[in-house]
C-alpha atoms as a PDB file:
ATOM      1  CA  UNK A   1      90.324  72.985  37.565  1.00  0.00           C
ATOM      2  CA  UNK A   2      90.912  71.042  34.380  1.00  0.00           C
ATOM      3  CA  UNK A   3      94.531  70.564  34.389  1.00  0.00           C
ATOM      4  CA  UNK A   4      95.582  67.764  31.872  1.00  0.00           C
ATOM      5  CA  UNK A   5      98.885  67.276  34.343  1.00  0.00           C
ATOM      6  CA  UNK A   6      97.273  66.906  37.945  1.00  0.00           C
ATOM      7  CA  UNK A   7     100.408  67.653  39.500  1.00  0.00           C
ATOM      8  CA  UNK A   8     100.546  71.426  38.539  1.00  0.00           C
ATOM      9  CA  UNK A   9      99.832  73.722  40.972  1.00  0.00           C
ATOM     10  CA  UNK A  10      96.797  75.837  39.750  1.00  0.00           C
ATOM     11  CA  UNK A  11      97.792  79.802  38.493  1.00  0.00           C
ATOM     12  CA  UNK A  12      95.171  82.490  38.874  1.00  0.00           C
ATOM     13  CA  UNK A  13      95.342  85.707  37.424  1.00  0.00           C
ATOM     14  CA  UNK A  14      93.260  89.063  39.470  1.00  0.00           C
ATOM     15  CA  UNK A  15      92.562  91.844  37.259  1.00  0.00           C
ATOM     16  CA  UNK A  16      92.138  95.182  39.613  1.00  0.00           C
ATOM     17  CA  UNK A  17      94.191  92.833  42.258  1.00  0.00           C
ATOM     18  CA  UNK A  18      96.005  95.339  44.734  1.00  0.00           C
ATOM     19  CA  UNK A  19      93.097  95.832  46.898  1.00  0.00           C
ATOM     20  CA  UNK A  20      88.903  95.354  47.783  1.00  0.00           C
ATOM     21  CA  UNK A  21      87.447  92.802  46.405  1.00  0.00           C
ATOM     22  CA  UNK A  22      90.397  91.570  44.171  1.00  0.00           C
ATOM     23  CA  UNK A  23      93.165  91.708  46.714  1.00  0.00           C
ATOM     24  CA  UNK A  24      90.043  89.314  48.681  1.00  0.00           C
ATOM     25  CA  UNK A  25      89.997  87.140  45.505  1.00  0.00           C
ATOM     26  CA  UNK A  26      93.945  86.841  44.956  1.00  0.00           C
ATOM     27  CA  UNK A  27      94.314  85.513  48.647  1.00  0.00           C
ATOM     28  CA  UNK A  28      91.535  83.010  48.871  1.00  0.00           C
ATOM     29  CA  UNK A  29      93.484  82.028  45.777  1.00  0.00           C
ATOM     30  CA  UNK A  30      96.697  81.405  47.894  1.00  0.00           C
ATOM     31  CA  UNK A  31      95.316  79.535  50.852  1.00  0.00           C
ATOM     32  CA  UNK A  32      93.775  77.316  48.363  1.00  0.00           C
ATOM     33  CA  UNK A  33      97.244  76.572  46.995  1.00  0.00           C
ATOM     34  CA  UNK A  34      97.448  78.501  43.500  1.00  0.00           C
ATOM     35  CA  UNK A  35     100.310  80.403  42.462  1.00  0.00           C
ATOM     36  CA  UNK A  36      98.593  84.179  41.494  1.00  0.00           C
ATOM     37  CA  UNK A  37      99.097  87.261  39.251  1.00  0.00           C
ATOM     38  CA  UNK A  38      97.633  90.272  40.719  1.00  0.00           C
ATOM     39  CA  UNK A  39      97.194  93.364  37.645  1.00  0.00           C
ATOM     40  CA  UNK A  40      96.574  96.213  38.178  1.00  0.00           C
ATOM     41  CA  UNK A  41      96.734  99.668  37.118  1.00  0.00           C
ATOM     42  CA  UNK A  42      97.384 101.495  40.899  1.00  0.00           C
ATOM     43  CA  UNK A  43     101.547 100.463  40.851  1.00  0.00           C
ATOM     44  CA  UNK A  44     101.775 102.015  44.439  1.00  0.00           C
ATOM     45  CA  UNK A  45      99.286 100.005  46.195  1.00  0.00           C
ATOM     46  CA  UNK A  46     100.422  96.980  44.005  1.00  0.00           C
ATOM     47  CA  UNK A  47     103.843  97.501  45.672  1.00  0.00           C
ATOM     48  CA  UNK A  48     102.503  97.781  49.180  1.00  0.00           C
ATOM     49  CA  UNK A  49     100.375  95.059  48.323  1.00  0.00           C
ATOM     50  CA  UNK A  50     103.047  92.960  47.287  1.00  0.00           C
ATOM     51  CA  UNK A  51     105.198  93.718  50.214  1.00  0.00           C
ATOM     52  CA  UNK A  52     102.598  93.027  52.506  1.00  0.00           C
ATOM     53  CA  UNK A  53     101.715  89.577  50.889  1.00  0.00           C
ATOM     54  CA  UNK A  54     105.896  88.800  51.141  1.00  0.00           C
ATOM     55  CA  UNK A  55     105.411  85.352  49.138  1.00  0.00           C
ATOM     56  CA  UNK A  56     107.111  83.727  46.028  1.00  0.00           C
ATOM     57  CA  UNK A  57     103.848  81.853  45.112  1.00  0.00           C
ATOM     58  CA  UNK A  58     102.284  85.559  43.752  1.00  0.00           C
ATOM     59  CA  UNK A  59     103.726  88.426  41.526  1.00  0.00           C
ATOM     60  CA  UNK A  60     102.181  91.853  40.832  1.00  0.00           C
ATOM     61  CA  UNK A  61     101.972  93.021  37.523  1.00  0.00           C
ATOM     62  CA  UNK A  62     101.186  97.141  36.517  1.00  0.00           C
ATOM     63  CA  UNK A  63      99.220  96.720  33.736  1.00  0.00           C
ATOM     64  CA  UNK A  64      96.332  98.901  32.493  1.00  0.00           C
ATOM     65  CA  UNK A  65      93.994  96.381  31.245  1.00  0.00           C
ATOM     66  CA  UNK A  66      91.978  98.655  28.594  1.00  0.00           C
ATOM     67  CA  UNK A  67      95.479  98.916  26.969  1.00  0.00           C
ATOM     68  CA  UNK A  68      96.028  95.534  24.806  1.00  0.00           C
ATOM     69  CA  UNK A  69      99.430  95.913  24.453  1.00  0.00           C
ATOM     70  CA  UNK A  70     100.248  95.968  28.603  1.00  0.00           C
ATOM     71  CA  UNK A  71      97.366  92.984  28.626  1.00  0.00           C
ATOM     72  CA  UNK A  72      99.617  90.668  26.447  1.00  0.00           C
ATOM     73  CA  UNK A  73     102.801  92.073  28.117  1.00  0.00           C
ATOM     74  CA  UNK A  74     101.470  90.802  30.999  1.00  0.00           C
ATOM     75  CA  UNK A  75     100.271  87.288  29.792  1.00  0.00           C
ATOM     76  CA  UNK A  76     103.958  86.863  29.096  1.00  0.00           C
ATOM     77  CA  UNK A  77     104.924  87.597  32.585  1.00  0.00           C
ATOM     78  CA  UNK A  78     102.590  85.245  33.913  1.00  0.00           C
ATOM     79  CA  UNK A  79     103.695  82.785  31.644  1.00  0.00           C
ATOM     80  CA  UNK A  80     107.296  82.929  31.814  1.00  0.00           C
ATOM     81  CA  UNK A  81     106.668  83.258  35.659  1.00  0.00           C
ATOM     82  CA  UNK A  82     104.261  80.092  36.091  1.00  0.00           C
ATOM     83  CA  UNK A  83     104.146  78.420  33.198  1.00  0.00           C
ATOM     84  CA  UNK A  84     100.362  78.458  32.203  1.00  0.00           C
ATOM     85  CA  UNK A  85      96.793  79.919  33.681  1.00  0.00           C
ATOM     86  CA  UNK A  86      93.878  78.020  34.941  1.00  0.00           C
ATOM     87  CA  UNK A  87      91.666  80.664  35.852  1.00  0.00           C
ATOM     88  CA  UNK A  88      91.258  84.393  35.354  1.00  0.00           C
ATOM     89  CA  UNK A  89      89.080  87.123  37.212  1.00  0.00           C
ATOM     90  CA  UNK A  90      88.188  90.404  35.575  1.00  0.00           C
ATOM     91  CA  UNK A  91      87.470  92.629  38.845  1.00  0.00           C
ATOM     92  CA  UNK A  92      88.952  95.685  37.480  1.00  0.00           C
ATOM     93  CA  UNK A  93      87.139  98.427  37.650  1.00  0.00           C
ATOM     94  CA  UNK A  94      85.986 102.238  37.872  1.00  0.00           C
ATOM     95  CA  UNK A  95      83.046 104.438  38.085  1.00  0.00           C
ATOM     96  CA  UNK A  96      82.233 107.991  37.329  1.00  0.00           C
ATOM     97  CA  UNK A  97      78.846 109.111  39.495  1.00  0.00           C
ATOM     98  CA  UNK A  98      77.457 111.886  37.908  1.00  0.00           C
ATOM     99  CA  UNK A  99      73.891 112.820  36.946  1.00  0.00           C
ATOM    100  CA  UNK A 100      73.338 111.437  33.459  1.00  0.00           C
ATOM    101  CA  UNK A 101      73.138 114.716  32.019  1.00  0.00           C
ATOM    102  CA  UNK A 102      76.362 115.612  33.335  1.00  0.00           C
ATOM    103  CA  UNK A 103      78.362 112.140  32.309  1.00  0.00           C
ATOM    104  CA  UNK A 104      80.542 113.572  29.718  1.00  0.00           C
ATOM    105  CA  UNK A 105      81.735 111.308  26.398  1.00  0.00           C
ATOM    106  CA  UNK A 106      85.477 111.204  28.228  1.00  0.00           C
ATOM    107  CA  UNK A 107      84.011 109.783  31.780  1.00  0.00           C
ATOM    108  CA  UNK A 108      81.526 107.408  29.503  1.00  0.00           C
ATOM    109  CA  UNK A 109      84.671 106.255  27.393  1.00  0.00           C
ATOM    110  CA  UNK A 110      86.810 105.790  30.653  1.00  0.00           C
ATOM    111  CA  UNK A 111      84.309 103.456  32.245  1.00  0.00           C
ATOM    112  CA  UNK A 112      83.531 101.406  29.316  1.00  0.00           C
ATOM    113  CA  UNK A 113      86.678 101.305  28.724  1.00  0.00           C
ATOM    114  CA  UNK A 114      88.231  99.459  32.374  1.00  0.00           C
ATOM    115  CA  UNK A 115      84.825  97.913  33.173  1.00  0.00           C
ATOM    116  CA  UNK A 116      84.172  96.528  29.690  1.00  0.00           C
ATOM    117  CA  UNK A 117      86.820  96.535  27.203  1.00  0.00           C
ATOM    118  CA  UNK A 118      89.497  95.610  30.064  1.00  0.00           C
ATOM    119  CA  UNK A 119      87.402  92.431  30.681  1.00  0.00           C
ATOM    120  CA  UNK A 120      87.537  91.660  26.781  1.00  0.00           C
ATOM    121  CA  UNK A 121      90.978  92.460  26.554  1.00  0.00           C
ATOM    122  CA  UNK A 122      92.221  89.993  29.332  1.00  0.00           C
ATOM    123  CA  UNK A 123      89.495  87.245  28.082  1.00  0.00           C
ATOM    124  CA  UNK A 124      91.010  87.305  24.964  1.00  0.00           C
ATOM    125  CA  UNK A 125      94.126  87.456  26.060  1.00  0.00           C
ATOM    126  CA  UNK A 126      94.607  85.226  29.069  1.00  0.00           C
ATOM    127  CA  UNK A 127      91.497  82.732  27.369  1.00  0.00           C
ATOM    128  CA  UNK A 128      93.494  81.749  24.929  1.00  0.00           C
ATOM    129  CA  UNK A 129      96.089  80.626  27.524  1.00  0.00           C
ATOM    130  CA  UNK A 130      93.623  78.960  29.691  1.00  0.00           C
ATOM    131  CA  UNK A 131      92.347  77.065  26.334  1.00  0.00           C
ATOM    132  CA  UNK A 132      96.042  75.839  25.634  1.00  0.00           C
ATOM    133  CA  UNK A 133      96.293  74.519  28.891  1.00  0.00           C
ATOM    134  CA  UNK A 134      93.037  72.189  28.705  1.00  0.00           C
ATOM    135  CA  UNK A 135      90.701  74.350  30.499  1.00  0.00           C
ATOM    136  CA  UNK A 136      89.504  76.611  33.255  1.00  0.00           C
ATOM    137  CA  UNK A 137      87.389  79.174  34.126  1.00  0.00           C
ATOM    138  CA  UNK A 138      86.640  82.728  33.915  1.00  0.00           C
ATOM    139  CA  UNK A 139      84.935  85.021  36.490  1.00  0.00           C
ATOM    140  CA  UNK A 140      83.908  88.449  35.984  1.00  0.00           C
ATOM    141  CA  UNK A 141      82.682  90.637  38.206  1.00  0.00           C
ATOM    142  CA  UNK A 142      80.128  92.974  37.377  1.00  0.00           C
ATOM    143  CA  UNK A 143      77.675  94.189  39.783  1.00  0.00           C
ATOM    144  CA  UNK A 144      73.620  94.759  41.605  1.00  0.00           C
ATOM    145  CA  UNK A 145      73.934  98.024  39.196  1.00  0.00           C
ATOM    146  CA  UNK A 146      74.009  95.973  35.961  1.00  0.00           C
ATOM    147  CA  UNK A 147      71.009  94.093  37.099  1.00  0.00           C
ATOM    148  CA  UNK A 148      68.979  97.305  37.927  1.00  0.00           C
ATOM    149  CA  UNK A 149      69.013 100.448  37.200  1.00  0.00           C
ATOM    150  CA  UNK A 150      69.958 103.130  39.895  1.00  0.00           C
ATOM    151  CA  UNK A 151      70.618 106.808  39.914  1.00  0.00           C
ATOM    152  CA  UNK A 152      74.116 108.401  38.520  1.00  0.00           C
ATOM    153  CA  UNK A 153      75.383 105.439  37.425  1.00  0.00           C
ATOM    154  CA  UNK A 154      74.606 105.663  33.823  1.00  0.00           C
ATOM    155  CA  UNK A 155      78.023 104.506  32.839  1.00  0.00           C
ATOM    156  CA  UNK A 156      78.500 102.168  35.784  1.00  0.00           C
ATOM    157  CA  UNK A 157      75.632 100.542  35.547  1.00  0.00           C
ATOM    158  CA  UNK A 158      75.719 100.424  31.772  1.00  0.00           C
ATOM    159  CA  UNK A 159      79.575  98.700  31.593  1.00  0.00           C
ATOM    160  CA  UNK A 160      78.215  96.077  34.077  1.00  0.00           C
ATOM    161  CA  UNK A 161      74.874  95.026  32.216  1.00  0.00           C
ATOM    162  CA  UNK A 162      77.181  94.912  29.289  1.00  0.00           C
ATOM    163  CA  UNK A 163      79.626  92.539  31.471  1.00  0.00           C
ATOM    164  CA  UNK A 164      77.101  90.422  32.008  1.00  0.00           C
ATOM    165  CA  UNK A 165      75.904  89.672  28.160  1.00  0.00           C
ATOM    166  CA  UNK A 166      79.872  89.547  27.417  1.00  0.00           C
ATOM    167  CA  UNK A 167      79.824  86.969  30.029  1.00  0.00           C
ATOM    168  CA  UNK A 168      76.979  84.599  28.400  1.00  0.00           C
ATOM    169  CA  UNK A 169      78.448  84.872  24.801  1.00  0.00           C
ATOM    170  CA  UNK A 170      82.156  83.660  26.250  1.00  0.00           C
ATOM    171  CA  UNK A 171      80.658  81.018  27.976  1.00  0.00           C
ATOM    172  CA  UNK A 172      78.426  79.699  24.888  1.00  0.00           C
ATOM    173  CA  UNK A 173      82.008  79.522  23.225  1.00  0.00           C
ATOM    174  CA  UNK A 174      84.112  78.684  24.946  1.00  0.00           C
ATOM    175  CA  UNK A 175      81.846  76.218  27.225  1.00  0.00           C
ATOM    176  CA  UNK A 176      82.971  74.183  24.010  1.00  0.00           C
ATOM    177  CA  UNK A 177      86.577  74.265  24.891  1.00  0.00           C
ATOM    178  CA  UNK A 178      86.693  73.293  28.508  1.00  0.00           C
ATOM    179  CA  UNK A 179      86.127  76.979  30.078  1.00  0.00           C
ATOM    180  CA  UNK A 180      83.633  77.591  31.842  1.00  0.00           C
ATOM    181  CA  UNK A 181      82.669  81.410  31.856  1.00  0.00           C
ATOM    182  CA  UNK A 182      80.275  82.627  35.088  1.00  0.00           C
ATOM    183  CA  UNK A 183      79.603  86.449  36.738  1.00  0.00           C
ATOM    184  CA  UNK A 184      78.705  87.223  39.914  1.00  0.00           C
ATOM    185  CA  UNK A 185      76.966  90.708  41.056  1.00  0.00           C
ATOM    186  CA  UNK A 186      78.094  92.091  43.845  1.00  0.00           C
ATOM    187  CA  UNK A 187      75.106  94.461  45.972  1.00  0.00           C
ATOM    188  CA  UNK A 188      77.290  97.056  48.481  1.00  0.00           C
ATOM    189  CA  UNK A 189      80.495  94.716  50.237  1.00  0.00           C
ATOM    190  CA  UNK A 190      82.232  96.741  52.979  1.00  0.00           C
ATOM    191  CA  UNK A 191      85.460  97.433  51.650  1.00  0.00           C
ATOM    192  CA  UNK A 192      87.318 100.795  52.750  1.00  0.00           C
ATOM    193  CA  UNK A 193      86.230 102.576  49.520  1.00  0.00           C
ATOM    194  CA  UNK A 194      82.869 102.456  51.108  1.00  0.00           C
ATOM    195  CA  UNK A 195      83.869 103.244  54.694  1.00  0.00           C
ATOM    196  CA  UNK A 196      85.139 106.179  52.940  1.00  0.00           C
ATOM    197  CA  UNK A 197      82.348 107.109  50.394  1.00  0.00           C
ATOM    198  CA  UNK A 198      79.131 105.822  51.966  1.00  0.00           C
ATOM    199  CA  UNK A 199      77.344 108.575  54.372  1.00  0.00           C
ATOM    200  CA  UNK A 200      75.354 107.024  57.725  1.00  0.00           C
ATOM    201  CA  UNK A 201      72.329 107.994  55.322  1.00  0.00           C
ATOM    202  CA  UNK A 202      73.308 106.034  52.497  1.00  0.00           C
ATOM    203  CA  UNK A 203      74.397 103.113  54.634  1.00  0.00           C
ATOM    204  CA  UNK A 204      70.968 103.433  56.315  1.00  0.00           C
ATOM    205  CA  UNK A 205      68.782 103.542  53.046  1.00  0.00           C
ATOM    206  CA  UNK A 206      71.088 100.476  51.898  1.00  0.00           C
ATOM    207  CA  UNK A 207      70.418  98.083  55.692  1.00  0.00           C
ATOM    208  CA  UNK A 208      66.416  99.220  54.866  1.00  0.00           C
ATOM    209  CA  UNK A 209      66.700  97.961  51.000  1.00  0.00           C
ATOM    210  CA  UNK A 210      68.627  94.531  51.711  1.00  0.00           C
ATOM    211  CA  UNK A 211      66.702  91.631  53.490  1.00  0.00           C
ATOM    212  CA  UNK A 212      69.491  90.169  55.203  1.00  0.00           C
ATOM    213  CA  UNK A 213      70.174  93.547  56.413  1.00  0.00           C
ATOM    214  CA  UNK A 214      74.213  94.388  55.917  1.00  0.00           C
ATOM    215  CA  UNK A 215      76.577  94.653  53.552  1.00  0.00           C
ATOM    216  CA  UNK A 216      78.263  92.068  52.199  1.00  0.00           C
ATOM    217  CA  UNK A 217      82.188  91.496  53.039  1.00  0.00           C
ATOM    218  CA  UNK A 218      85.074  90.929  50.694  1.00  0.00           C
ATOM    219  CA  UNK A 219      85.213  87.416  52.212  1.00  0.00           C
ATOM    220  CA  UNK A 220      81.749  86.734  51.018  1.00  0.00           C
ATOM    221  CA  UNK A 221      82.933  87.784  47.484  1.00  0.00           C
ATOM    222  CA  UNK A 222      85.789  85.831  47.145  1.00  0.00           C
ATOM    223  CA  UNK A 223      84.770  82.395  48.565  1.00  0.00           C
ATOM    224  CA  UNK A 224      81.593  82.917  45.575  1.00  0.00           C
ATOM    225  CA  UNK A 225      84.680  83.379  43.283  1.00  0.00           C
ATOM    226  CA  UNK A 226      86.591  80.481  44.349  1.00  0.00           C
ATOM    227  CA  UNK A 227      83.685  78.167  44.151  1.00  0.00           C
ATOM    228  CA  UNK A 228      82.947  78.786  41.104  1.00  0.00           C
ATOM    229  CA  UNK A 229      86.766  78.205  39.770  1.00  0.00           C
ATOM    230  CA  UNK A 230      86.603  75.040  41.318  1.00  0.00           C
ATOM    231  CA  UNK A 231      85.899  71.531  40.531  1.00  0.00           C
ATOM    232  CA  UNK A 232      82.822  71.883  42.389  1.00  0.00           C
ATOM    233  CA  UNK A 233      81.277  74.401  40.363  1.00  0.00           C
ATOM    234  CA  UNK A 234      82.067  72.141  37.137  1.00  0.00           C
ATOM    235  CA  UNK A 235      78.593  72.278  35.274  1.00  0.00           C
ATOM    236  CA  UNK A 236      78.136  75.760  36.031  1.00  0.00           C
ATOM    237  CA  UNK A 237      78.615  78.067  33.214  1.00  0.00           C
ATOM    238  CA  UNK A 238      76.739  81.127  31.617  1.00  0.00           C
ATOM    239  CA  UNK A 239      75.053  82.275  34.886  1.00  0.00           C
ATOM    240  CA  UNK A 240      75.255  85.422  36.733  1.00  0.00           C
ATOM    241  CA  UNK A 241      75.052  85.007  40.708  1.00  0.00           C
ATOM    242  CA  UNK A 242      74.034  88.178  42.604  1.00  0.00           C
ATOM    243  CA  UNK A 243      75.637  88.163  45.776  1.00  0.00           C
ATOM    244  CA  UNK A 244      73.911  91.125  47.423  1.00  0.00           C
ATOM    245  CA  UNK A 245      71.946  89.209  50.644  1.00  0.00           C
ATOM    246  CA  UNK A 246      68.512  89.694  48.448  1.00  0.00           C
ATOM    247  CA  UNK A 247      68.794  92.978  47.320  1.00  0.00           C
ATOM    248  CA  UNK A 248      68.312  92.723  43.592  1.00  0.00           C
ATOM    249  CA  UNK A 249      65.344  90.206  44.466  1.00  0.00           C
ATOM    250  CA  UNK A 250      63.740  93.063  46.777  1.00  0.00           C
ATOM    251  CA  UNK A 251      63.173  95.084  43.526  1.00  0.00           C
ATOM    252  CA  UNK A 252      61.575  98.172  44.695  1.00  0.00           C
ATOM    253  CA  UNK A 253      60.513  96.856  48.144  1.00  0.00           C
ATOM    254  CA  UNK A 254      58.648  98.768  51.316  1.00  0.00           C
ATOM    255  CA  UNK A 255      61.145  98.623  54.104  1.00  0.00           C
ATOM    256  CA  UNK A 256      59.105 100.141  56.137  1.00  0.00           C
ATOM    257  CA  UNK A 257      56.613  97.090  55.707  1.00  0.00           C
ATOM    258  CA  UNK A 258      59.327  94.696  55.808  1.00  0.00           C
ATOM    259  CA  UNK A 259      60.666  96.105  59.069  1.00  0.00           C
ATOM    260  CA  UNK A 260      57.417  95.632  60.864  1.00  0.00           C
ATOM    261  CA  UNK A 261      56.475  92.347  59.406  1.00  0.00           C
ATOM    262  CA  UNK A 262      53.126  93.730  58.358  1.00  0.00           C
ATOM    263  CA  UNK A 263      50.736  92.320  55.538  1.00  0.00           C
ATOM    264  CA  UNK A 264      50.726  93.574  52.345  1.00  0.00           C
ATOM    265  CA  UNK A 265      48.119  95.143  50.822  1.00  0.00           C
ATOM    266  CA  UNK A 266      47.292  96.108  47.844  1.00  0.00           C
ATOM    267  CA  UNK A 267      46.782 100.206  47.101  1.00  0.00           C
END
């Protein structure tokens, strides 16, 4: 990072922290040797999370990051706690998915309102923090749905396009001050949400759609993350980094034709 005094220990901060993809994030965090705050809104996973983790170098913090209030309550946590933030991650996140004639305002409001606001919220919030302290960076994670459109995910997909322009203006800005402000896209990672929520047939139409054939893994996800915290992502800023194994570059795609390795031709 950009630490004026090299001999602090670098402090993350994991929006949506207690499990998935952030829990992923907050622990390649630790073996790298940063003290962590893991938010999130969930306080009984948090808990179990915390237990499980059993180490003085990370705290968990219940905080409900569309709320501003609980955001800055929680930036004085972190800061009594550790003293000042290097880096922050907005992976918090929900998703409603409904036909987009049945997405009421409510479930459009409650989306936007984690998936977007949340990641203004803490930006501003945390930002500032990572500003005062010389410099940083700031990840957010959006996702393959706010890249291209897909069905029932009018409000998903919608927050995470957003995500992504919110991502380009911070970095413009604050690219300025020493922060450096990236995104990455994540296609389908095998956490147990989707061991729980993904049908064989789903799974299936998602091995055909991907080149490299798989999901991705929460691993994957958080080493991209860490990389681009670190010093040897330092001219990277403004850029969004799918991390889907070629599935957003498939576009449509023929499986069928990639599967057999036949020539295309054109219909």
């Amino acid at each position: 990072m950009n630490n004026k005094d090299s001999n602090k220990r670098h402090v993350a901060v994991v929006t949506g922290g207690a499990r998935g993809i952030g829990l992923g994030i907050g622990k390649w965090f630790l073996r790298h040797g940063y003290q962590v705050a893991l938010l999130d809104i969930d306080k009984v996973t948090l808990d179990k999370t915390m237990q499980s983790i059993g180490s003085e170098d990370v705290i968990g913090i219940h905080c409900d990051v569309s709320k501003p209030q609980e955001v800055e309550k929680a930036s004085q946590e972190v800061l009594a706690q550790f003293g000042h933030v290097d880096a922050l991650v907005n992976n918090a996140g929900v998703a409603v998915f409904k036909p987009v004639l049945e997405t009421s305002f409510d479930e459009w409001r409650t989306v936007l309102g984690t998936n977007l606001d949340g990641a203004f919220i803490c930006s501003q919030v945390f930002g500032r923090s990572i500003v005062q302290n010389g410099g940083g960076a700031i990840v957010n994670i959006a996702s393959i749905s706010g890249l291209r459109a897909s069905t029932l995910r009018v409000a998903y997909g919608t927050s995470k396009a957003a995500l992504i322009q919110l991502t380009k203006q911070y970095a413009v800005e604050l690219g300025n001050l020493n922060v450096r402000v990236n995104v990455i896209a994540p296609g389908p990672v095998e956490t147990e949400m989707a061991k729980l929520v993904h049908s064989v047939a789903i799974r299936t139409d998602y091995y055909d759609a991907i080149p490299l054939g798989r999901y991705g893994t929460v691993e994957e996800m958080a080493n991209t993350v860490g990389f681009l915290c670190s010093e040897q992502a330092a001219f990277i800023n403004g850029q969004v980094i799918a991390v889907d194994g070629g599935f957003e570059a498939t576009g449509v795609g023929l499986p069928t034709l990639r599967r057999n390795g036949a020539p295309a031709k054109a219909y």
